[in-house]
Protein backbone atom coordinates (compact mmCIF):
# COMPACT_ATOMS: atom_id res chain seq x y z
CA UNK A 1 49.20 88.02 114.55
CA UNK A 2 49.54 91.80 115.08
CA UNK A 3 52.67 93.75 113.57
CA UNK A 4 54.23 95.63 116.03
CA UNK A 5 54.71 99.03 115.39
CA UNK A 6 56.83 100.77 118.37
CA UNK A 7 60.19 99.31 120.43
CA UNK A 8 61.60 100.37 122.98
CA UNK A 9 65.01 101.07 120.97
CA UNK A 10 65.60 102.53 117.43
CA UNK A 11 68.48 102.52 114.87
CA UNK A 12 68.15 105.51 112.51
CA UNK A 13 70.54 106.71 109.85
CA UNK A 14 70.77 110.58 109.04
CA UNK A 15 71.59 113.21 106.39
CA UNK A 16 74.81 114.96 106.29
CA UNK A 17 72.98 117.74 108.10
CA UNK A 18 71.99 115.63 111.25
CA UNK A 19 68.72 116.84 110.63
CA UNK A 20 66.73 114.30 108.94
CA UNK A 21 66.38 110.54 109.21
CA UNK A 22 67.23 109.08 105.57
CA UNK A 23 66.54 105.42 107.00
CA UNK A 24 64.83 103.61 109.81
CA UNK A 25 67.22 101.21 110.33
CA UNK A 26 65.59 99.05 112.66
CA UNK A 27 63.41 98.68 116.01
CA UNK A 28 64.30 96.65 118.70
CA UNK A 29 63.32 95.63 122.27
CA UNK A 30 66.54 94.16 124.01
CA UNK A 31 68.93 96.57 125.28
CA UNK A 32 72.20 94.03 124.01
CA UNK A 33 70.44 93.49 120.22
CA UNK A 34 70.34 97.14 119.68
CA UNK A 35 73.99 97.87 121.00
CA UNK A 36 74.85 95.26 118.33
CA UNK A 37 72.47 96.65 115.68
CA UNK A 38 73.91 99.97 116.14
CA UNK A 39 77.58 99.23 115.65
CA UNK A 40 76.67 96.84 112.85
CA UNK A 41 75.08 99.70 110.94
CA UNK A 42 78.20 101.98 111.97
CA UNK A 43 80.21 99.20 109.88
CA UNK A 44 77.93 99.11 106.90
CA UNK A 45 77.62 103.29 106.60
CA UNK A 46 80.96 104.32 107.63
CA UNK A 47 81.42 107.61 107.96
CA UNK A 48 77.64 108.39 108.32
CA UNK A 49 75.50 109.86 111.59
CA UNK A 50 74.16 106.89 112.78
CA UNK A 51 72.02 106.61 116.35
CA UNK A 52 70.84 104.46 118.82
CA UNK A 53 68.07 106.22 120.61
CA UNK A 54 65.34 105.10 123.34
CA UNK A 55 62.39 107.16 122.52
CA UNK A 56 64.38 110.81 122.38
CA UNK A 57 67.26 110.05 124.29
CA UNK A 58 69.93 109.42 121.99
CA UNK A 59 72.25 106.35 123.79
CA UNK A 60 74.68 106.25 120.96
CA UNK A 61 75.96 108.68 118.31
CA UNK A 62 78.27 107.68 115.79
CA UNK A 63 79.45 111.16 115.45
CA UNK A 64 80.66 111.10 119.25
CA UNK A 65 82.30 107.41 119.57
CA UNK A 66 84.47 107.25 116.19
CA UNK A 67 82.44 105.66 113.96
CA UNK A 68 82.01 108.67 111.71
């Protein structure tokens, strides 16, 4: 069994800033589970910059759809 190491999607929480990742929230391969992931986390770090990004491309920003 190998651990994987990269996924297609990424949940990351960031400092106050917007400049640093505090926490790799988690790494995901389906497009749905991610969505979900991402507004989960939104819910459990309110008011914090949360994203949901696909290598750079940032998909969602909790700054920009009223989580924060």
């Amino acid at each position: 069994m190998t651990t994987r190491a990269h996924f297609s999607f990424r949940v990351d929480r960031w400092d106050q800033l917007g400049d640093n990742i505090l926490d790799h929230v988690a790494g995901i391969e389906d497009f749905q589970v991610a969505q979900a992931t991402f507004e989960t986390a939104c819910k459990r770090w309110p008011g914090e910059t949360i994203t949901l990004r696909q290598g750079s491309r940032v998909i969602e920003d909790s700054r920009k759809v009223g989580f924060a």
